[in-house]
C-alpha atoms as a PDB file:
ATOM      1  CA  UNK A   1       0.000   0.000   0.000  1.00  0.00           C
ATOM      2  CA  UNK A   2       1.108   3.713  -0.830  1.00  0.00           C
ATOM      3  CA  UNK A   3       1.780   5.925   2.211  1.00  0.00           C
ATOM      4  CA  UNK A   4      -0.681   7.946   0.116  1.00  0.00           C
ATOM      5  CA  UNK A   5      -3.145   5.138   0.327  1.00  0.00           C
ATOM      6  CA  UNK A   6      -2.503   4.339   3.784  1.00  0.00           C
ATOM      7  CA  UNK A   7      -3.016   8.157   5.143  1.00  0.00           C
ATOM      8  CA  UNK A   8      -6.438   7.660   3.570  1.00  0.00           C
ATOM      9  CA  UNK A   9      -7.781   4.673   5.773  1.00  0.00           C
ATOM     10  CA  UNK A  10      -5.598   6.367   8.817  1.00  0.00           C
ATOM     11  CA  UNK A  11      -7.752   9.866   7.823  1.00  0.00           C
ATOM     12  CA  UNK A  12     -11.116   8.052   7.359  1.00  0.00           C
ATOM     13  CA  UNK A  13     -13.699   8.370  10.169  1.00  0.00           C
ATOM     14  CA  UNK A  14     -14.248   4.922  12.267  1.00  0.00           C
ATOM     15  CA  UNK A  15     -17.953   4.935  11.248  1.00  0.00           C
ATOM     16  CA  UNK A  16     -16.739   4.921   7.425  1.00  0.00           C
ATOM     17  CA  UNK A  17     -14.365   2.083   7.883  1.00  0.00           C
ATOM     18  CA  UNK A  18     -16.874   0.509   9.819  1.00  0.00           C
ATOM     19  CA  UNK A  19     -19.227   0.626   6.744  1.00  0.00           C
ATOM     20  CA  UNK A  20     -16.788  -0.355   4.249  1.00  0.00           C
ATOM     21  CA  UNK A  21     -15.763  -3.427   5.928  1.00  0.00           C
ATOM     22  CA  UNK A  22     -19.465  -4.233   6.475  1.00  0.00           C
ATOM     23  CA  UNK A  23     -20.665  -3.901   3.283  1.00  0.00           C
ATOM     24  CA  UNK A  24     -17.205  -5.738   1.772  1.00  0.00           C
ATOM     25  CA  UNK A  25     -18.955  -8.813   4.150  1.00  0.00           C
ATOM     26  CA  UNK A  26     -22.200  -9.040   2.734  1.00  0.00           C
ATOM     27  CA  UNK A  27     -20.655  -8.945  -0.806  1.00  0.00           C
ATOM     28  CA  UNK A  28     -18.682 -11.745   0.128  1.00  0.00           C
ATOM     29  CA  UNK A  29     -21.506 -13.645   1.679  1.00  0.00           C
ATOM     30  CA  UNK A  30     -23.242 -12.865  -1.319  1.00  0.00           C
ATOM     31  CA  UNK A  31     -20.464 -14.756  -3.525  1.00  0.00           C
ATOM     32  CA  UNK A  32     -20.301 -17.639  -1.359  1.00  0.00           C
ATOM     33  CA  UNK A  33     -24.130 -18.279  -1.079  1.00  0.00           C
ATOM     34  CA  UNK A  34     -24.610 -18.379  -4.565  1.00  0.00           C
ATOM     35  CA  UNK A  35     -21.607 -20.364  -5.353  1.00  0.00           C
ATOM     36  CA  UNK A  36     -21.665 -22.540  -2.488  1.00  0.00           C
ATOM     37  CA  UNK A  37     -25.491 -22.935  -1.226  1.00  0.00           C
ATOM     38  CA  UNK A  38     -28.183 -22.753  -4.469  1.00  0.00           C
ATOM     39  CA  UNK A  39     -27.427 -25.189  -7.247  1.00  0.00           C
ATOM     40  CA  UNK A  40     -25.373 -24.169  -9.631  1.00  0.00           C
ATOM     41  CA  UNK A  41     -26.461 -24.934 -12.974  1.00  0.00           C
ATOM     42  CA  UNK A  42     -24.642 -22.150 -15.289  1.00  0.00           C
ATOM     43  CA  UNK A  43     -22.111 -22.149 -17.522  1.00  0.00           C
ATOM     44  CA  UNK A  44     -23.231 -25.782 -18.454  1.00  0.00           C
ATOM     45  CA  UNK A  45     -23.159 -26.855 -22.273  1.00  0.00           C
ATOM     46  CA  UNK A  46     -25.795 -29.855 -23.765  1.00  0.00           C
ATOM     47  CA  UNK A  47     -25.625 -32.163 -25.928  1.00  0.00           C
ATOM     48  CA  UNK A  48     -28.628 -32.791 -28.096  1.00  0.00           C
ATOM     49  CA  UNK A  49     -29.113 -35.728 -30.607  1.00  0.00           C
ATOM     50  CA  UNK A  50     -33.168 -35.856 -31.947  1.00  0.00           C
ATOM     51  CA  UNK A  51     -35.150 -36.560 -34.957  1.00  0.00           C
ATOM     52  CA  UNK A  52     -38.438 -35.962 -33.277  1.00  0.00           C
ATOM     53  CA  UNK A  53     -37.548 -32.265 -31.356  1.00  0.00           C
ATOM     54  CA  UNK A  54     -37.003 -29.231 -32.767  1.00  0.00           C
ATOM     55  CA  UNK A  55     -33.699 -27.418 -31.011  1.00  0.00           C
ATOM     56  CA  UNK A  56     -36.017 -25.043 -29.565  1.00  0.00           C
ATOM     57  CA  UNK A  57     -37.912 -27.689 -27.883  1.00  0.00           C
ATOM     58  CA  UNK A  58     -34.808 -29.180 -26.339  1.00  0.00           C
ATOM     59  CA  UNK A  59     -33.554 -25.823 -25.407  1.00  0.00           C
ATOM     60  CA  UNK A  60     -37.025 -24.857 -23.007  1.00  0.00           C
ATOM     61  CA  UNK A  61     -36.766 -28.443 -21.650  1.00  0.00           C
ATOM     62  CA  UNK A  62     -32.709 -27.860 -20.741  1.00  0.00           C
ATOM     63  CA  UNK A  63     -33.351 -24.593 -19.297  1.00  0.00           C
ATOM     64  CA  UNK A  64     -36.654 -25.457 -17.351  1.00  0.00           C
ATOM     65  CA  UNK A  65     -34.334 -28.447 -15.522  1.00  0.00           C
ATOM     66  CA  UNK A  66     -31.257 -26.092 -15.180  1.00  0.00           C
ATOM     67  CA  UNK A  67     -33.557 -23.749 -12.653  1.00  0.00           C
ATOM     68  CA  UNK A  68     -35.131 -27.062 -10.633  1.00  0.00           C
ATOM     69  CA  UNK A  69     -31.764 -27.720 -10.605  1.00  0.00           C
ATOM     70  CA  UNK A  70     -30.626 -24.370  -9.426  1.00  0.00           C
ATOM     71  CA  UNK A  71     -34.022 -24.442  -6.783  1.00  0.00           C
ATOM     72  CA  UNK A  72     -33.718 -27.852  -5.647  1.00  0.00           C
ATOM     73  CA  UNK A  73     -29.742 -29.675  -5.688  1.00  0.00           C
ATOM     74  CA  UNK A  74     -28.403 -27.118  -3.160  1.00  0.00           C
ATOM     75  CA  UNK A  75     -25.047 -27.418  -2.955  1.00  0.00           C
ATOM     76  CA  UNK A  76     -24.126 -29.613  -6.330  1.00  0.00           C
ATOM     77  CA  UNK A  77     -22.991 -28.218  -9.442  1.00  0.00           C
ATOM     78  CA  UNK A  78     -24.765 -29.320 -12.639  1.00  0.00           C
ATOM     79  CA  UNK A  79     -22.055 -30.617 -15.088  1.00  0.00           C
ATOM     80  CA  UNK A  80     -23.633 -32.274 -17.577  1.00  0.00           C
ATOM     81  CA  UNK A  81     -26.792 -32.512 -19.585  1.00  0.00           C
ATOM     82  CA  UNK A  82     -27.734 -34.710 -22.681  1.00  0.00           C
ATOM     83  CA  UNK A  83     -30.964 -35.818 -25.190  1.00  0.00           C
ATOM     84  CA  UNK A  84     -30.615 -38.638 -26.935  1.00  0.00           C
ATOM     85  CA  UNK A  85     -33.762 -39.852 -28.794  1.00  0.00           C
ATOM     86  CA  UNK A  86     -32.600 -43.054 -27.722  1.00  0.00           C
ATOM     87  CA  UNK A  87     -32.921 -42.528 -23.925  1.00  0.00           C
ATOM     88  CA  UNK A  88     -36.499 -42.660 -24.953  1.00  0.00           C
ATOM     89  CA  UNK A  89     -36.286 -46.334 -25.464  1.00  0.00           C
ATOM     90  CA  UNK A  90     -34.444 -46.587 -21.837  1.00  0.00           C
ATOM     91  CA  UNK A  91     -37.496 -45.810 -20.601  1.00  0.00           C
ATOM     92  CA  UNK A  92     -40.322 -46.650 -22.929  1.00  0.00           C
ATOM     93  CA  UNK A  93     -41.776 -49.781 -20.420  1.00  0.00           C
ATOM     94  CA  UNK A  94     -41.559 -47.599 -17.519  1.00  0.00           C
ATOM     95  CA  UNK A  95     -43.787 -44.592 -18.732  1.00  0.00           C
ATOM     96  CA  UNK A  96     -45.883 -46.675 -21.232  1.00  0.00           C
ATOM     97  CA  UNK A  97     -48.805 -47.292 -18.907  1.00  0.00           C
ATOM     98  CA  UNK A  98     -48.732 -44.609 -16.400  1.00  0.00           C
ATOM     99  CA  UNK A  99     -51.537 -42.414 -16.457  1.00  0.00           C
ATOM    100  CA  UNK A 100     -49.791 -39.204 -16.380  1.00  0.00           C
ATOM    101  CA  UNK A 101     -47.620 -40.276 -19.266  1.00  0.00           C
ATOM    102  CA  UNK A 102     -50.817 -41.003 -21.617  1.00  0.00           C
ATOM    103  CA  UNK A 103     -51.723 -38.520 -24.204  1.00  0.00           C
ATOM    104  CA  UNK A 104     -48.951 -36.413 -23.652  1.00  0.00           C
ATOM    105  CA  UNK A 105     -45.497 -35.676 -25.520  1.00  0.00           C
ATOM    106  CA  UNK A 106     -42.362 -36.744 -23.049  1.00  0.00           C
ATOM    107  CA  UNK A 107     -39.136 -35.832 -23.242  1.00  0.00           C
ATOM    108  CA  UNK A 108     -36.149 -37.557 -21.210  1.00  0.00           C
ATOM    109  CA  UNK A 109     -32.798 -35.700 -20.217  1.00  0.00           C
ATOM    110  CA  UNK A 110     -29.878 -37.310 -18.530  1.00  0.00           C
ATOM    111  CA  UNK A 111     -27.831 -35.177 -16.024  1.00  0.00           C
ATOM    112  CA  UNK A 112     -24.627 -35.180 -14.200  1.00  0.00           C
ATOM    113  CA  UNK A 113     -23.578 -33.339 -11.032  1.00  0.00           C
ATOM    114  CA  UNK A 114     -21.812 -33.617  -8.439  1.00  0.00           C
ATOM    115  CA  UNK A 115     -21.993 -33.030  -4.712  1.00  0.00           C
ATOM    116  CA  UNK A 116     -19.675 -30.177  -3.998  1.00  0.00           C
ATOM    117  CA  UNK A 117     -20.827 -29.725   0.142  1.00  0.00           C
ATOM    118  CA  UNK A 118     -22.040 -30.645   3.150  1.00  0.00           C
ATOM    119  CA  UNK A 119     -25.386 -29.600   2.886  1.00  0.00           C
ATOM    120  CA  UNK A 120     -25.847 -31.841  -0.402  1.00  0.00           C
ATOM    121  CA  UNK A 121     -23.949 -34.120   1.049  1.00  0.00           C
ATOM    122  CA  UNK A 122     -26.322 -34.393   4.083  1.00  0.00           C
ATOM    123  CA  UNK A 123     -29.355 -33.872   2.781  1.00  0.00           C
ATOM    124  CA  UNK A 124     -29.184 -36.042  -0.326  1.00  0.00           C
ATOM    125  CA  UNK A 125     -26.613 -38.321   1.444  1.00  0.00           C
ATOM    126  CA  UNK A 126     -24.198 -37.980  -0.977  1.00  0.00           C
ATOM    127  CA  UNK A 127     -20.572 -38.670  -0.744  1.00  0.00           C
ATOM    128  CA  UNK A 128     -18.347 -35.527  -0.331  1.00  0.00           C
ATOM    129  CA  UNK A 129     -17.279 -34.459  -4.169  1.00  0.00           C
ATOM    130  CA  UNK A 130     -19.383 -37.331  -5.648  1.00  0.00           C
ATOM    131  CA  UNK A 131     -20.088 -37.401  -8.995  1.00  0.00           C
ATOM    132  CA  UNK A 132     -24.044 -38.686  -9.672  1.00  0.00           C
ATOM    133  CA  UNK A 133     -24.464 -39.937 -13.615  1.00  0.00           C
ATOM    134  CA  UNK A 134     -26.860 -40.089 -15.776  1.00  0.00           C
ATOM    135  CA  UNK A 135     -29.635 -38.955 -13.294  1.00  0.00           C
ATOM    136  CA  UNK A 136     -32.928 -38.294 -15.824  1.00  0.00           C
ATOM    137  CA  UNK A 137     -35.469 -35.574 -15.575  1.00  0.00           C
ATOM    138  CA  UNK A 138     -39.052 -36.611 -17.611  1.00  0.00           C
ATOM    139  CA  UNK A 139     -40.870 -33.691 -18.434  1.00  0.00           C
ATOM    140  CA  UNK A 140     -44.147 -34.074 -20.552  1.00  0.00           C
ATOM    141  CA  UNK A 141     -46.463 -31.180 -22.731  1.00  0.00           C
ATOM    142  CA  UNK A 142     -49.806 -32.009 -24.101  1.00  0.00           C
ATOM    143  CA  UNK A 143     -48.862 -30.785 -27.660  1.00  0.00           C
ATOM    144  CA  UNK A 144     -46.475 -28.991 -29.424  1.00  0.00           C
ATOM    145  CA  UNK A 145     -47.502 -25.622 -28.680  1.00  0.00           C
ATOM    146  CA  UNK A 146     -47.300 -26.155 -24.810  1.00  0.00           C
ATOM    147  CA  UNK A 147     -44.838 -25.763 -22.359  1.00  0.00           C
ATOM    148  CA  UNK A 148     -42.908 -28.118 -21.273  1.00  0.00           C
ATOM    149  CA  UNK A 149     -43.571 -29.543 -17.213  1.00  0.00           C
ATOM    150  CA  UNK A 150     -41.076 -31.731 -15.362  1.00  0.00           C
ATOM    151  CA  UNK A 151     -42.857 -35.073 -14.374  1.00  0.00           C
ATOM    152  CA  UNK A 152     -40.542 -36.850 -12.616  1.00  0.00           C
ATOM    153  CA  UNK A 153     -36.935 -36.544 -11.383  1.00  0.00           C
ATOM    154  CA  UNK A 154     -34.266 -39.285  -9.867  1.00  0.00           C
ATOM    155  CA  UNK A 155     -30.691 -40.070  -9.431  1.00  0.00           C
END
């Protein structure tokens, strides 16, 4: 630091520093809850392989799981998310005769995350920096035209 610098903070009323270093806190707290706490779904790339959805489609499906993701997987970071049409086969005996599957369209994305702290790691009793694969979101629309709605979710 500059003796310029320093006669500054020396100068500065106690009530000042007091303010600065109080409101230097909260933007730290700030950081760490949103890095640390909420699920962090951004800067995460998809892959998308389909004959039967448009890239729009996929794209309101991806970003409707990346804020569940963000709301609900405190404390994991989202690294990973695919369509395959073929996933749809994966599944096709398990959502064939359920009720809320009939008469609507489905698409099936895999996911993969890991835990990255203790309150994902308690609450979800996941290991400490465990990596979870291919956990699937199913989210269903009545028709083209409608939004997508997430149906089911496991890991």
């Amino acid at each position: 630091m500059t003796q310029e610098k320093k006669n500054l903070w020396q100068r500065m009323p106690k009530k000042e520093k007091i303010f600065m270093v109080v409101a230097i806190l909260i933007m730290l707290s700030n950081l760490f809850y949103y890095e640390f706490y909420k699920g962090n779904a951004r800067n995460v790339t998809y892959k998308a392989y389909s004959k039967i959805y448009t890239k729009e489609d996929v794209t309101h499906a991806v970003e409707l799981v990346r804020a569940d993701f963000k709301d609900n997987y405190n404390g994991c970071k989202m690294e990973k998310v695919e369509y395959n049409d073929n996933n749809m086969k994966k599944f096709e005996n398990k959502i064939k005769n359920q009720d809320k599957y009939k008469d609507k369209e489905i698409i099936i994305l895999n996911v993969d995350f890991r835990a990255r702290n203790m309150q994902a790691i308690l609450k979800d009793k996941l290991k400490a920096n465990q990596k979870v694969k291919n956990a699937y979101w199913i989210l269903a629309r009545e028709n083209k035209n409608a939004p997508w709605k997430i149906i089911e979710k496991e890991y």
